[in-house]
N, C-alpha and C. Protein backbone atom coordinates (compact mmCIF):
# COMPACT_ATOMS: atom_id res chain seq x y z
N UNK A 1 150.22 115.71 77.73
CA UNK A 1 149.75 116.45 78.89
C UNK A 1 148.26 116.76 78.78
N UNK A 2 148.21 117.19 77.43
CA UNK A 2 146.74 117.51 77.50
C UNK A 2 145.71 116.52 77.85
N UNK A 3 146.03 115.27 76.91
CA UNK A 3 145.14 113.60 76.95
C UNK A 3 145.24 113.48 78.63
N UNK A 4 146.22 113.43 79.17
CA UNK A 4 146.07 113.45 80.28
C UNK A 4 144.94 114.07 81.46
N UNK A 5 144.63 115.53 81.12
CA UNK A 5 143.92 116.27 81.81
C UNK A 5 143.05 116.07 81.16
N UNK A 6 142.43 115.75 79.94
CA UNK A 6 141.08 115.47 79.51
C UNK A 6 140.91 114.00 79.86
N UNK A 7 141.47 112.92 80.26
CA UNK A 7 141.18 111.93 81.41
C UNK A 7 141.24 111.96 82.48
N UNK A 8 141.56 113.08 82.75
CA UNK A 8 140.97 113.53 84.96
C UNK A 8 140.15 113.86 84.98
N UNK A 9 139.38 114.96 83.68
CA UNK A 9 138.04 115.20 83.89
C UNK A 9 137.34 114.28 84.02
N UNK A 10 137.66 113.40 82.91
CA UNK A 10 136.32 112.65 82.76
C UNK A 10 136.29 111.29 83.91
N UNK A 11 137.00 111.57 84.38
CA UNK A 11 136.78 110.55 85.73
C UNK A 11 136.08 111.50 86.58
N UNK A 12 136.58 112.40 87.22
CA UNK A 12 136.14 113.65 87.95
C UNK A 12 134.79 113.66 87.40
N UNK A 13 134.10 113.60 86.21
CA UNK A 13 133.06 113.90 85.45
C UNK A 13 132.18 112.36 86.14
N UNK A 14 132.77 111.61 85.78
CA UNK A 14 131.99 110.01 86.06
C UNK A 14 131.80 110.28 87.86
N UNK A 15 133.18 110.22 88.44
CA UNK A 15 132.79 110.27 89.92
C UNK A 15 131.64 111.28 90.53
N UNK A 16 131.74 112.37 89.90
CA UNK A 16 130.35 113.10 90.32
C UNK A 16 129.30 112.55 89.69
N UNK A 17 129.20 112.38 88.67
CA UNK A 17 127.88 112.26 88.62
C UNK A 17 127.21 110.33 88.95
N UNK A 18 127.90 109.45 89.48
CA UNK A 18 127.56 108.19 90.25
C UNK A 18 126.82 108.34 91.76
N UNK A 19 127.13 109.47 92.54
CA UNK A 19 126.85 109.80 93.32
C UNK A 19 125.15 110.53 93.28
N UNK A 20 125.20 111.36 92.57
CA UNK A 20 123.95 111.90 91.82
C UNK A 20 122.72 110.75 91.18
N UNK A 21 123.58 109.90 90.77
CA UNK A 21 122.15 108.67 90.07
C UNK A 21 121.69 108.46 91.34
N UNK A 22 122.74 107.75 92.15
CA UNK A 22 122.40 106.95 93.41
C UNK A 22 121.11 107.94 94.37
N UNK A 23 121.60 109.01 94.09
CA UNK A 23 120.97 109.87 95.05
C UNK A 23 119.32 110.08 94.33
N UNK A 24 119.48 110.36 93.01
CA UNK A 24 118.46 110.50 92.36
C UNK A 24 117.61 109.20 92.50
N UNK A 25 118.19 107.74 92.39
CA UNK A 25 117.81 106.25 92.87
C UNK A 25 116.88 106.53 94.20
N UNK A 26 117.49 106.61 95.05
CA UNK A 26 117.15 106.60 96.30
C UNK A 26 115.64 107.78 96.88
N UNK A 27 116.11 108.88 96.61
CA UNK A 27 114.49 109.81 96.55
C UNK A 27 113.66 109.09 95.85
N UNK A 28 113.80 108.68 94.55
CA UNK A 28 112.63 108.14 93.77
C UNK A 28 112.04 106.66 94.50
N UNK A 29 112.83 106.21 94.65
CA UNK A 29 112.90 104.81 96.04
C UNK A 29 111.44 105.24 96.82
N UNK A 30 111.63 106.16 97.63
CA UNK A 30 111.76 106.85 98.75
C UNK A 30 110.04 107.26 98.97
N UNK A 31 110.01 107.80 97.63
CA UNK A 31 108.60 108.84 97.37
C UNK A 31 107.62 107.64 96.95
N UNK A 32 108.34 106.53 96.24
CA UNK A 32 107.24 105.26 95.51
C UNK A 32 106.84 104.56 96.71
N UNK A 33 107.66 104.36 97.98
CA UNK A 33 107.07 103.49 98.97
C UNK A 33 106.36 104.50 99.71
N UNK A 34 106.86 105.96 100.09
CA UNK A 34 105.80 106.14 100.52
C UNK A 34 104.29 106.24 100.40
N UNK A 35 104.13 106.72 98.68
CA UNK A 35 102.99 106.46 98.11
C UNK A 35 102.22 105.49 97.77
N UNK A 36 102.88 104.28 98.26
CA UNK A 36 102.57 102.88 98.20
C UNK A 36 101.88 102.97 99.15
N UNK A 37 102.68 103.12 100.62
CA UNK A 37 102.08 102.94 101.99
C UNK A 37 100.98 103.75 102.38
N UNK A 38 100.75 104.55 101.37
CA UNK A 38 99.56 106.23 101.51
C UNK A 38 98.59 105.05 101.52
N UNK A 39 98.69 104.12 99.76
CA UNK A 39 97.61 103.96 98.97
C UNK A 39 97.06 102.68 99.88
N UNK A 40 98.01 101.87 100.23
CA UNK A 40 97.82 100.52 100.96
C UNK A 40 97.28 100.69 102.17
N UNK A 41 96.76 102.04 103.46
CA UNK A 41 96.72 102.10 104.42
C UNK A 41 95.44 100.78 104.50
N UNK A 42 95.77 99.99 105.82
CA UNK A 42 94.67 99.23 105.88
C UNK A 42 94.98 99.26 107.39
N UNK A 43 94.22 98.65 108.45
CA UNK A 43 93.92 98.20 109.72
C UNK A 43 92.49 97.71 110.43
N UNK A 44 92.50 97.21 111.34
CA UNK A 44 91.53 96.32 112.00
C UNK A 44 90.79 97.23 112.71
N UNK A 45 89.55 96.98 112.57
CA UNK A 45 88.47 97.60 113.02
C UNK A 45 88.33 97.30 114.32
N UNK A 46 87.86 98.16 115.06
CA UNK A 46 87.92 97.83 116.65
C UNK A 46 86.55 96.78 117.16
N UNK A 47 85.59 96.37 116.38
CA UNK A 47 84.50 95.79 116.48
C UNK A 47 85.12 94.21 116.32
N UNK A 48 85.95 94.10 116.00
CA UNK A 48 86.55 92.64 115.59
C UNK A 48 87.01 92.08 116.99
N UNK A 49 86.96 93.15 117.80
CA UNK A 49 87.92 92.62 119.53
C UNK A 49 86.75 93.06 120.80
N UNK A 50 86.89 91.84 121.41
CA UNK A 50 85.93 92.17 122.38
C UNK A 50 86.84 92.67 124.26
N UNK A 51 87.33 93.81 124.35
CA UNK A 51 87.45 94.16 125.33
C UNK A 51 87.45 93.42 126.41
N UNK A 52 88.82 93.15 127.28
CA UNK A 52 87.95 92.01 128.71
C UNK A 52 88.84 93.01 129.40
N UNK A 53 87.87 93.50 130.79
CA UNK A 53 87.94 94.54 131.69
C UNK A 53 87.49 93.20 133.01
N UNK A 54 88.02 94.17 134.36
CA UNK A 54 88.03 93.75 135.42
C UNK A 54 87.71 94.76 136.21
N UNK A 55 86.49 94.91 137.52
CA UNK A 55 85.99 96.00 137.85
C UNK A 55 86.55 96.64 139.32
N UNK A 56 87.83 95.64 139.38
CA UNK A 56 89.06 96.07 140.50
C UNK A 56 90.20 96.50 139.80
N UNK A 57 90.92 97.64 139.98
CA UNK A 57 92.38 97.51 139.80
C UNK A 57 93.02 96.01 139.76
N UNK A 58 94.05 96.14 139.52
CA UNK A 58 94.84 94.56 139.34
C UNK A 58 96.42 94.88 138.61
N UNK A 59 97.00 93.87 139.20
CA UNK A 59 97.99 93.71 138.30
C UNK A 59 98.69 92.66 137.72
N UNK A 60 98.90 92.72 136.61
CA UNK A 60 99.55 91.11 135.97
C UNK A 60 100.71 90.78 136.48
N UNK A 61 100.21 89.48 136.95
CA UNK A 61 101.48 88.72 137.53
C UNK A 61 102.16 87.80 136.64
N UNK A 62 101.35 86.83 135.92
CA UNK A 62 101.88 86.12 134.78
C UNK A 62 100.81 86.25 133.20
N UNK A 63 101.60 86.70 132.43
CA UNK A 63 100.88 85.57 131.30
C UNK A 63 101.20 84.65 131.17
N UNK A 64 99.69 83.76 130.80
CA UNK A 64 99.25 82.16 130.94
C UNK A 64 99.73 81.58 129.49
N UNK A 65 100.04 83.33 128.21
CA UNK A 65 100.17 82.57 127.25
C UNK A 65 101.05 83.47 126.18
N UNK A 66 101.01 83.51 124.81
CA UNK A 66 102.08 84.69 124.15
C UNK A 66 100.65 85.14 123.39
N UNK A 67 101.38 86.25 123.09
CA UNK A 67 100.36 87.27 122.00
C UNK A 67 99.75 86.44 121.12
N UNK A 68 98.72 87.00 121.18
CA UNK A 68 98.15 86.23 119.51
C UNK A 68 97.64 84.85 119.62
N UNK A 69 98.01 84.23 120.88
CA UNK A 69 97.07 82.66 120.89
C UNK A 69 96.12 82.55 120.83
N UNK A 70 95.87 80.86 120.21
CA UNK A 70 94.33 80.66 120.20
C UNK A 70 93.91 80.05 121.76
N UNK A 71 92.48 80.15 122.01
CA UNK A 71 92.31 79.77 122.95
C UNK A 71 90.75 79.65 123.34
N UNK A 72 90.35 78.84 124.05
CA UNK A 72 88.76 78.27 124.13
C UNK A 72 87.95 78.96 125.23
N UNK A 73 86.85 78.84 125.32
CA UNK A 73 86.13 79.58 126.18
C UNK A 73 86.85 78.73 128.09
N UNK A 74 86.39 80.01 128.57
CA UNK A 74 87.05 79.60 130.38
C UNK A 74 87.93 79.20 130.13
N UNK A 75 89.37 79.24 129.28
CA UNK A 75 90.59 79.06 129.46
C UNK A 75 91.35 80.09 129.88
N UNK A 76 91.85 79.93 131.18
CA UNK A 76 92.81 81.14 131.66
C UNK A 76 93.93 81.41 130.70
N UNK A 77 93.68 82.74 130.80
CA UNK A 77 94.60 83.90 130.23
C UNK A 77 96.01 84.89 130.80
N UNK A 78 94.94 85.20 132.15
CA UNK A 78 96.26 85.70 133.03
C UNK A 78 96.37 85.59 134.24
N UNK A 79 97.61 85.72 135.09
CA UNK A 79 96.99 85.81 136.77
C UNK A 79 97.66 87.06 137.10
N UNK A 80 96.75 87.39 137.90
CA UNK A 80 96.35 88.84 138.53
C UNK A 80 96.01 88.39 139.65
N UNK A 81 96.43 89.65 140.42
CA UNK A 81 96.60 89.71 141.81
C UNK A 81 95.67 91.60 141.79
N UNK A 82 94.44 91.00 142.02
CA UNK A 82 93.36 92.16 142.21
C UNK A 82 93.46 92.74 143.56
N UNK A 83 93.50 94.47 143.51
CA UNK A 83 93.96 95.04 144.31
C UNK A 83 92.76 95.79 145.04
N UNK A 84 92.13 95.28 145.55
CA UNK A 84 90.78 95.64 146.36
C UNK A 84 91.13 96.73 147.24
N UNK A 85 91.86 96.82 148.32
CA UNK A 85 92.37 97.84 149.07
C UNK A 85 93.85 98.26 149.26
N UNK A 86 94.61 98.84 149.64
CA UNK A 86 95.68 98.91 149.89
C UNK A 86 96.46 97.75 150.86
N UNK A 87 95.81 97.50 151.76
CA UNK A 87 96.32 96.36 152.24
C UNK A 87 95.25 95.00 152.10
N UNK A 88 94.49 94.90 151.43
CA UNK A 88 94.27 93.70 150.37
C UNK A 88 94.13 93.66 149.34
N UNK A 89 94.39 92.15 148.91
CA UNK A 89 94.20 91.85 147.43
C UNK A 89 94.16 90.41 147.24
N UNK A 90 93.85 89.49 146.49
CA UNK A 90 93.95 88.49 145.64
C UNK A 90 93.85 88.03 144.48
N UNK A 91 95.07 87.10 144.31
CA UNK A 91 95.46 86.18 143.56
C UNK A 91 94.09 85.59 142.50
N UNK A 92 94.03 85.62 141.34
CA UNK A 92 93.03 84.94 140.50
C UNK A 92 93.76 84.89 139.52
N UNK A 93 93.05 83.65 138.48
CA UNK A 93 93.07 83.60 136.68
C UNK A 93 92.03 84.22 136.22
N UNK A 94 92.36 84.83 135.44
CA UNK A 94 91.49 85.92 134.35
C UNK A 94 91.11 84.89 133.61
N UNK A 95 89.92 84.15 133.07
CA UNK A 95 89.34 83.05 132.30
C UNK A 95 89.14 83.66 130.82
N UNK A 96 89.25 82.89 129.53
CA UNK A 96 88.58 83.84 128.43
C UNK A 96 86.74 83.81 128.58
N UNK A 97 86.17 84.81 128.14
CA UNK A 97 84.70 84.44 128.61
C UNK A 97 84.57 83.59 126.88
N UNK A 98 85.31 83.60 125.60
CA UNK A 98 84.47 83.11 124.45
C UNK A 98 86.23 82.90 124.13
N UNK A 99 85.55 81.80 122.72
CA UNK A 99 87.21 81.34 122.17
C UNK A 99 87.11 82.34 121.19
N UNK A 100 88.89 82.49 120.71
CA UNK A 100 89.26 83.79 120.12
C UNK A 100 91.07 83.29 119.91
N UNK A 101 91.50 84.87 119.77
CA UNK A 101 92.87 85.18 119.62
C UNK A 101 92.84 86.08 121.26
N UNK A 102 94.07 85.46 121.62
CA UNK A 102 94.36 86.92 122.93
C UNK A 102 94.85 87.29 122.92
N UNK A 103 95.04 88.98 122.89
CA UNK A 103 95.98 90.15 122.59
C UNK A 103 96.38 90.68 124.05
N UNK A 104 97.46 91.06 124.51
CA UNK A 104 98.08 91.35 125.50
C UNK A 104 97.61 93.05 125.77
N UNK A 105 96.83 93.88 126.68
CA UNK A 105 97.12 95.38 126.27
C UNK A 105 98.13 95.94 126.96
N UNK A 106 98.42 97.20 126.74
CA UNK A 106 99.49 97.39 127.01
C UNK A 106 99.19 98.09 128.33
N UNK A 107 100.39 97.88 129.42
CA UNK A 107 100.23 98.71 130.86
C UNK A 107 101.13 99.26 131.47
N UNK A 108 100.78 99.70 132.53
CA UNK A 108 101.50 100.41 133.22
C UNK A 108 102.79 99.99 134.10
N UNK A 109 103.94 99.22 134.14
CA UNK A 109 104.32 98.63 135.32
C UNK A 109 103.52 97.07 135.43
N UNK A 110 102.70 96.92 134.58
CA UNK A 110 101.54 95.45 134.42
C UNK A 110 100.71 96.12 135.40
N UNK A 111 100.35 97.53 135.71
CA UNK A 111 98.92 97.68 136.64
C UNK A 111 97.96 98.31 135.54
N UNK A 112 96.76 97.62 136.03
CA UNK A 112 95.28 97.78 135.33
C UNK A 112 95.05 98.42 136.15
N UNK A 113 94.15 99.74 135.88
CA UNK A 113 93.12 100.38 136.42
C UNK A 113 91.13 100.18 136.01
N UNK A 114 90.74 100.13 136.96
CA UNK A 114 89.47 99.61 137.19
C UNK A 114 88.83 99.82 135.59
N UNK A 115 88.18 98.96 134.87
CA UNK A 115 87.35 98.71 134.22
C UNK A 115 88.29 99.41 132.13
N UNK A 116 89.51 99.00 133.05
CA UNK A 116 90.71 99.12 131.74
C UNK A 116 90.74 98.26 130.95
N UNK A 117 90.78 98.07 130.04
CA UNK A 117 91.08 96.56 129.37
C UNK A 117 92.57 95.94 130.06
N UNK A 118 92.40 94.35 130.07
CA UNK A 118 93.65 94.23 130.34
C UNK A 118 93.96 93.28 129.25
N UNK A 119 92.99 92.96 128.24
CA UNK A 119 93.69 92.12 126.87
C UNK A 119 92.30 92.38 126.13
N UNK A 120 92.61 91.86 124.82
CA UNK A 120 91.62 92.27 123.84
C UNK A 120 91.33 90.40 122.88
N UNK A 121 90.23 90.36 123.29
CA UNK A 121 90.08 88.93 122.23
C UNK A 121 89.35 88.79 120.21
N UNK A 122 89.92 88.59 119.75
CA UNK A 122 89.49 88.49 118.33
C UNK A 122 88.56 87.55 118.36
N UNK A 123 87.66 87.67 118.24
CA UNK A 123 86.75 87.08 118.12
C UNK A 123 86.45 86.22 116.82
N UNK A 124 86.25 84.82 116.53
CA UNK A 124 86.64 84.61 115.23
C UNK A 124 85.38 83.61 115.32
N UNK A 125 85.15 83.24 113.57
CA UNK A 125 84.03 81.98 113.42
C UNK A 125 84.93 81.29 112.69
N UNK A 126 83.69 80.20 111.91
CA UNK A 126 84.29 79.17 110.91
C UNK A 126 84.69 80.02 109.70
N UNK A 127 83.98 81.53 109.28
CA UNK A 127 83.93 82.03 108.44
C UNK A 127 85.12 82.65 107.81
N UNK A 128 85.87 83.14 109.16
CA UNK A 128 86.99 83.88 109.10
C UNK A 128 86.89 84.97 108.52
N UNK A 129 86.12 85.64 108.63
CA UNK A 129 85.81 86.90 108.38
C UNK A 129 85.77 88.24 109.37
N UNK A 130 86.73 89.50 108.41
CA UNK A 130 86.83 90.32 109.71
C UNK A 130 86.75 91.31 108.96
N UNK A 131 86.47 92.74 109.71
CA UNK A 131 86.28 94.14 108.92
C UNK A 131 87.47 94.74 108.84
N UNK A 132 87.50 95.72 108.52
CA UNK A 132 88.83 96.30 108.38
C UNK A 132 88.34 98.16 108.03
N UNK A 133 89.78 98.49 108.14
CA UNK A 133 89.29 100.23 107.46
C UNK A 133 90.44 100.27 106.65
N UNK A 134 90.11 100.81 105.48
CA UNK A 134 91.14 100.96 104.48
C UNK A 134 91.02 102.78 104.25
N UNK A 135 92.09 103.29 104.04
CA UNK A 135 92.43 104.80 104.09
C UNK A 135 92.04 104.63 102.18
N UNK A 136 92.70 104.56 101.33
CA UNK A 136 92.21 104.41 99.96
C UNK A 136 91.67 103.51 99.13
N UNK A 137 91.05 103.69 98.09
CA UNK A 137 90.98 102.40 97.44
C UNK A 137 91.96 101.76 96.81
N UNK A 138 91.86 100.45 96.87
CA UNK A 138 93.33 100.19 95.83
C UNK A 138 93.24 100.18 94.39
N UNK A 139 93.90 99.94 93.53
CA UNK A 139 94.27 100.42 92.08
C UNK A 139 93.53 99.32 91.64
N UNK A 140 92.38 99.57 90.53
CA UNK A 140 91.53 98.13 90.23
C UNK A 140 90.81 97.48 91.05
N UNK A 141 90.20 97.71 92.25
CA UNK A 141 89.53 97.37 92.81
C UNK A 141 88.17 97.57 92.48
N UNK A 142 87.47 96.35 92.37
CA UNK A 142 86.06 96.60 91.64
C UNK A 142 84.97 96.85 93.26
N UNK A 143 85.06 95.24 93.73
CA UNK A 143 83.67 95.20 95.08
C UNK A 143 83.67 94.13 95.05
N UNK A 144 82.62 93.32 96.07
CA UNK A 144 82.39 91.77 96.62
C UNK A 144 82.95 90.89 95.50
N UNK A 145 84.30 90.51 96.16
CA UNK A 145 84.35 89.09 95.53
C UNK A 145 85.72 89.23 95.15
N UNK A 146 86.45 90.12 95.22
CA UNK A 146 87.87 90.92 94.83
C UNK A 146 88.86 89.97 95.71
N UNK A 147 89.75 89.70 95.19
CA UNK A 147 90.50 88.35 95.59
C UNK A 147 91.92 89.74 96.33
N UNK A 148 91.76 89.42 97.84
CA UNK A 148 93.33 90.34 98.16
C UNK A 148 94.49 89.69 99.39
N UNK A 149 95.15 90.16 99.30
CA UNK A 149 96.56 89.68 100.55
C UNK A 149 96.73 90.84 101.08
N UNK A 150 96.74 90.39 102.82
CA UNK A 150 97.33 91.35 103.46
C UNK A 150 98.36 90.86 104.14
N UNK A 151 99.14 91.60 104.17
CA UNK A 151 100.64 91.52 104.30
C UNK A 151 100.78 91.78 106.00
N UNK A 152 101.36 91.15 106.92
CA UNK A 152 101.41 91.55 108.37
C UNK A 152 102.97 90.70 108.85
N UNK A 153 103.34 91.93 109.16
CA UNK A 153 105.16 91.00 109.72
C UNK A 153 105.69 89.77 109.08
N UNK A 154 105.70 90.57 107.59
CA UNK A 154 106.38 89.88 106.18
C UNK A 154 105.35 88.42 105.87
N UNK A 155 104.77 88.26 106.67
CA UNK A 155 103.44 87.07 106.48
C UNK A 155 101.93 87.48 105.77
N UNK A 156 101.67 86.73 104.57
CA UNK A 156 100.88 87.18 103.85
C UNK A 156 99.29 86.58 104.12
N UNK A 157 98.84 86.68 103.77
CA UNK A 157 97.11 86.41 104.43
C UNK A 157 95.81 86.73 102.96
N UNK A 158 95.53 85.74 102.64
CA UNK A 158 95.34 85.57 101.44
C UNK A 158 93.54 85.68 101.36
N UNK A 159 92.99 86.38 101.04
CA UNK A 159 91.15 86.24 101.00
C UNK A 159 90.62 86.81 100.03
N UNK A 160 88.82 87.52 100.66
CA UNK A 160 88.27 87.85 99.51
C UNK A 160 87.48 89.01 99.84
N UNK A 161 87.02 89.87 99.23
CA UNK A 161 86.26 91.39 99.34
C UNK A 161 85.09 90.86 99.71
N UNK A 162 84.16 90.40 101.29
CA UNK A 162 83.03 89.74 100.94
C UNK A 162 81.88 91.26 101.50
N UNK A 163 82.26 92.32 101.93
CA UNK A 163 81.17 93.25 101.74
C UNK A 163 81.90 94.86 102.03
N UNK A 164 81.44 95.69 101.51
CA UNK A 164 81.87 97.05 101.45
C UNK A 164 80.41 97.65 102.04
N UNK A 165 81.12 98.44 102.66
CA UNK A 165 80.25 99.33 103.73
C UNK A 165 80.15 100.82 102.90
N UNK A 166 79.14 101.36 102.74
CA UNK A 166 78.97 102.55 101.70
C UNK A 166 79.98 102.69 100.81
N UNK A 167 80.37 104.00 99.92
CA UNK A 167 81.28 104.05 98.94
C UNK A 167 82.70 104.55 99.94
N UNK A 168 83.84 104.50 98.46
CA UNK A 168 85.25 104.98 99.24
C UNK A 168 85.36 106.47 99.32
N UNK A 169 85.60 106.73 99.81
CA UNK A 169 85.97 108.42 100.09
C UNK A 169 87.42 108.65 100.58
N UNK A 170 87.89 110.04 99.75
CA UNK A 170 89.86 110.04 99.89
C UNK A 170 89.94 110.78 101.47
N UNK A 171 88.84 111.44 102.26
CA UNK A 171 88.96 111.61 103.12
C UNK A 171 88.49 110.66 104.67
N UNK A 172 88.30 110.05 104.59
CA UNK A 172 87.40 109.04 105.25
C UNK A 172 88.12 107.92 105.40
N UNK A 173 88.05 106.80 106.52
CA UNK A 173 88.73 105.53 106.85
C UNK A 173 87.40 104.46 105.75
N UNK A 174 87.31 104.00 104.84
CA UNK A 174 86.28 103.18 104.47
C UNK A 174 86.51 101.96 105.26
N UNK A 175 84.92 101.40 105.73
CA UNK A 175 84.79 100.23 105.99
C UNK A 175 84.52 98.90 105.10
N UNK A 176 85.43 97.37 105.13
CA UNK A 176 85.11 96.87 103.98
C UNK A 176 85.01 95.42 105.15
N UNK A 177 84.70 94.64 104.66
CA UNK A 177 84.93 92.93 104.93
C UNK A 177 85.47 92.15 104.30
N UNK A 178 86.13 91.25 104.90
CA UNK A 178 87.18 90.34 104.26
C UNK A 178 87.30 89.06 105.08
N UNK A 179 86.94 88.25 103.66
CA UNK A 179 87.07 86.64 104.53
C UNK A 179 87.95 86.09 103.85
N UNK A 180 88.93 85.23 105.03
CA UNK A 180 89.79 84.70 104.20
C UNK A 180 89.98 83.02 104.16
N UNK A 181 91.04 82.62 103.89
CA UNK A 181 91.02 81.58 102.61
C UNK A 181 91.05 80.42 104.18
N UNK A 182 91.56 80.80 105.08
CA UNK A 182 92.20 80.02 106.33
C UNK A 182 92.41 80.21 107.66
N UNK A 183 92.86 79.87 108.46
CA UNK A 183 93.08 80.42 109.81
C UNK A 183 94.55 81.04 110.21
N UNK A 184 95.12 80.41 109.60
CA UNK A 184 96.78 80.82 109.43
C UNK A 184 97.31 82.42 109.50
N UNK A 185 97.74 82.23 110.48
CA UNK A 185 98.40 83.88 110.52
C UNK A 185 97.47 84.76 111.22
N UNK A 186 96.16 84.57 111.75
CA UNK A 186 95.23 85.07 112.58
C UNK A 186 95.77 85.59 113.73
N UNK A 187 96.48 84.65 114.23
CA UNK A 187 97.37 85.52 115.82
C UNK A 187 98.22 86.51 115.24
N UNK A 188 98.46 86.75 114.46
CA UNK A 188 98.80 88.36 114.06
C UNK A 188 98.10 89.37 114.38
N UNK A 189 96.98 89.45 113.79
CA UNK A 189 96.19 90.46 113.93
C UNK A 189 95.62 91.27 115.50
N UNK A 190 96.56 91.58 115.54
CA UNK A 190 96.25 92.17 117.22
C UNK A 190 95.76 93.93 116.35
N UNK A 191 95.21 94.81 117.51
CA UNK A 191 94.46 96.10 117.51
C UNK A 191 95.39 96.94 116.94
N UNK A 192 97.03 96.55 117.09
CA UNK A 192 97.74 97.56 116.54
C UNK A 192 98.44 97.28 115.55
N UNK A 193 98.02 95.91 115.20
CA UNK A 193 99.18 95.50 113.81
C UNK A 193 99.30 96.25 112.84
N UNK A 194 100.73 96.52 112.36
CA UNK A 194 100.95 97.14 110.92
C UNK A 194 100.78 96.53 109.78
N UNK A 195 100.25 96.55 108.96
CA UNK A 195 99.34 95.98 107.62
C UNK A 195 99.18 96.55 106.59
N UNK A 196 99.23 96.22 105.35
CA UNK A 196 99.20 96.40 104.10
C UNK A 196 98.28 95.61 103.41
N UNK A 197 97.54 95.89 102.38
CA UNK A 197 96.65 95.31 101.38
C UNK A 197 97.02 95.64 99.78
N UNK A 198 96.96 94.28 99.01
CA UNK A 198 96.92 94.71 98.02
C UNK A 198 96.05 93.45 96.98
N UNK A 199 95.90 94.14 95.95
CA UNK A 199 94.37 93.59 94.98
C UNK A 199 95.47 91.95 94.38
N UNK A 200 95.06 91.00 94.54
CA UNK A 200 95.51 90.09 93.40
C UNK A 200 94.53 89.65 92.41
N UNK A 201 95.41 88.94 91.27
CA UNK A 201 94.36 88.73 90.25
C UNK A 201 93.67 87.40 90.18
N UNK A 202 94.04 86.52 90.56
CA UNK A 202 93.61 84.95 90.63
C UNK A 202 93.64 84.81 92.45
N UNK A 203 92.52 83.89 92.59
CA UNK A 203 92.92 83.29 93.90
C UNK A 203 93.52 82.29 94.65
N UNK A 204 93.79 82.68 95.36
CA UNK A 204 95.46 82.07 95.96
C UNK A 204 95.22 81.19 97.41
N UNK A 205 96.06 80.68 97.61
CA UNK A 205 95.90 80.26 99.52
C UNK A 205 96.97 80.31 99.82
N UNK A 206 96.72 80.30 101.89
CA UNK A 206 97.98 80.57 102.19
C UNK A 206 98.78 79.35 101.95
């Protein structure tokens, strides 16, 4: 009888405390990614996108294309039906004025109001180089020449530290530059992408 009840405890003993690791697992989980995501804050600088505004109301009738395409100078983008008065309006293609990435912005019902953006273009060279703001520094990060990946909708993006804008500060967005290895994965980078950075040690491609 007794062996008996000193093997209910100790199950009773095991079953509580499995529940407890897991739990203890999971907070510690919990607190490491968020402090990951503190340390990793990165995003796109708004100087990287050139604003295309229209100096009528309007509203999108079609996109010409999906988020994130590439696309050449005077290649239509969207058609809009510009709303000049209440009882007129016309039909046009929104042209790109320079080649880029085209980002969709976001609207109302698809109505633009006068001199709104109605998409945002990335502006890109041969260089592939773009700024960024990083919330911390990362762990080992020296300056120009720092080999890193940024991570954007599980797609990685592989480059290099090519200029830092004054020092880092823990209160402050720092500005840095980063050119990377390729063109690949560029239609990602729209104004609101979620993104991560982190330092590698050798350099890589995509």
């Amino acid at each position: 009888m007794d062996q008996n009840m000193d093997q209910m405890m100790k199950v009773r003993r095991v079953l509580f405390a499995v529940p407890m690791i897991l739990l203890f697992a999971l907070v510690f989980l919990t607190i490491k990614t968020y402090i990951t995501e503190q340390n990793n804050q990165i995003k796109m600088s708004a100087d990287n996108y050139q604003p295309l505004v229209i100096s009528q109301p309007a509203r999108v009738t079609k996109q010409l294309l999906p988020p994130g395409g590439k696309v050449v100078k005077n290649q239509p983008l969207l058609s809009l039906e510009v709303l000049y008065e209440q009882t007129k309006s016309a039909v046009i293609n929104f042209n790109s004025p320079e080649a880029g990435y085209f980002f969709h912005a976001k609207t109302n019902n698809n109505v633009v109001k006068a001199y709104q953006p109605i998409g945002y273009l990335l502006k890109n060279s041969d260089a592939n180089e773009f700024s960024f703001l990083i919330k911390n520094k990362p762990a080992n990060m020296g300056s120009i020449g720092d080999q890193v990946k940024i991570t954007v909708d599980d797609k990685t993006i592989f480059g290099k530290v090519s200029m830092v804008i004054g020092s880092f500060s823990k209160q402050e967005w720092q500005k840095i530059f980063i050119k990377f290895n390729n063109e690949q994965y560029l239609s990602l980078l729209s104004p609101d992408a979620k993104m991560s950075l982190e330092l590698v040690e050798e350099q890589l491609t995509n």
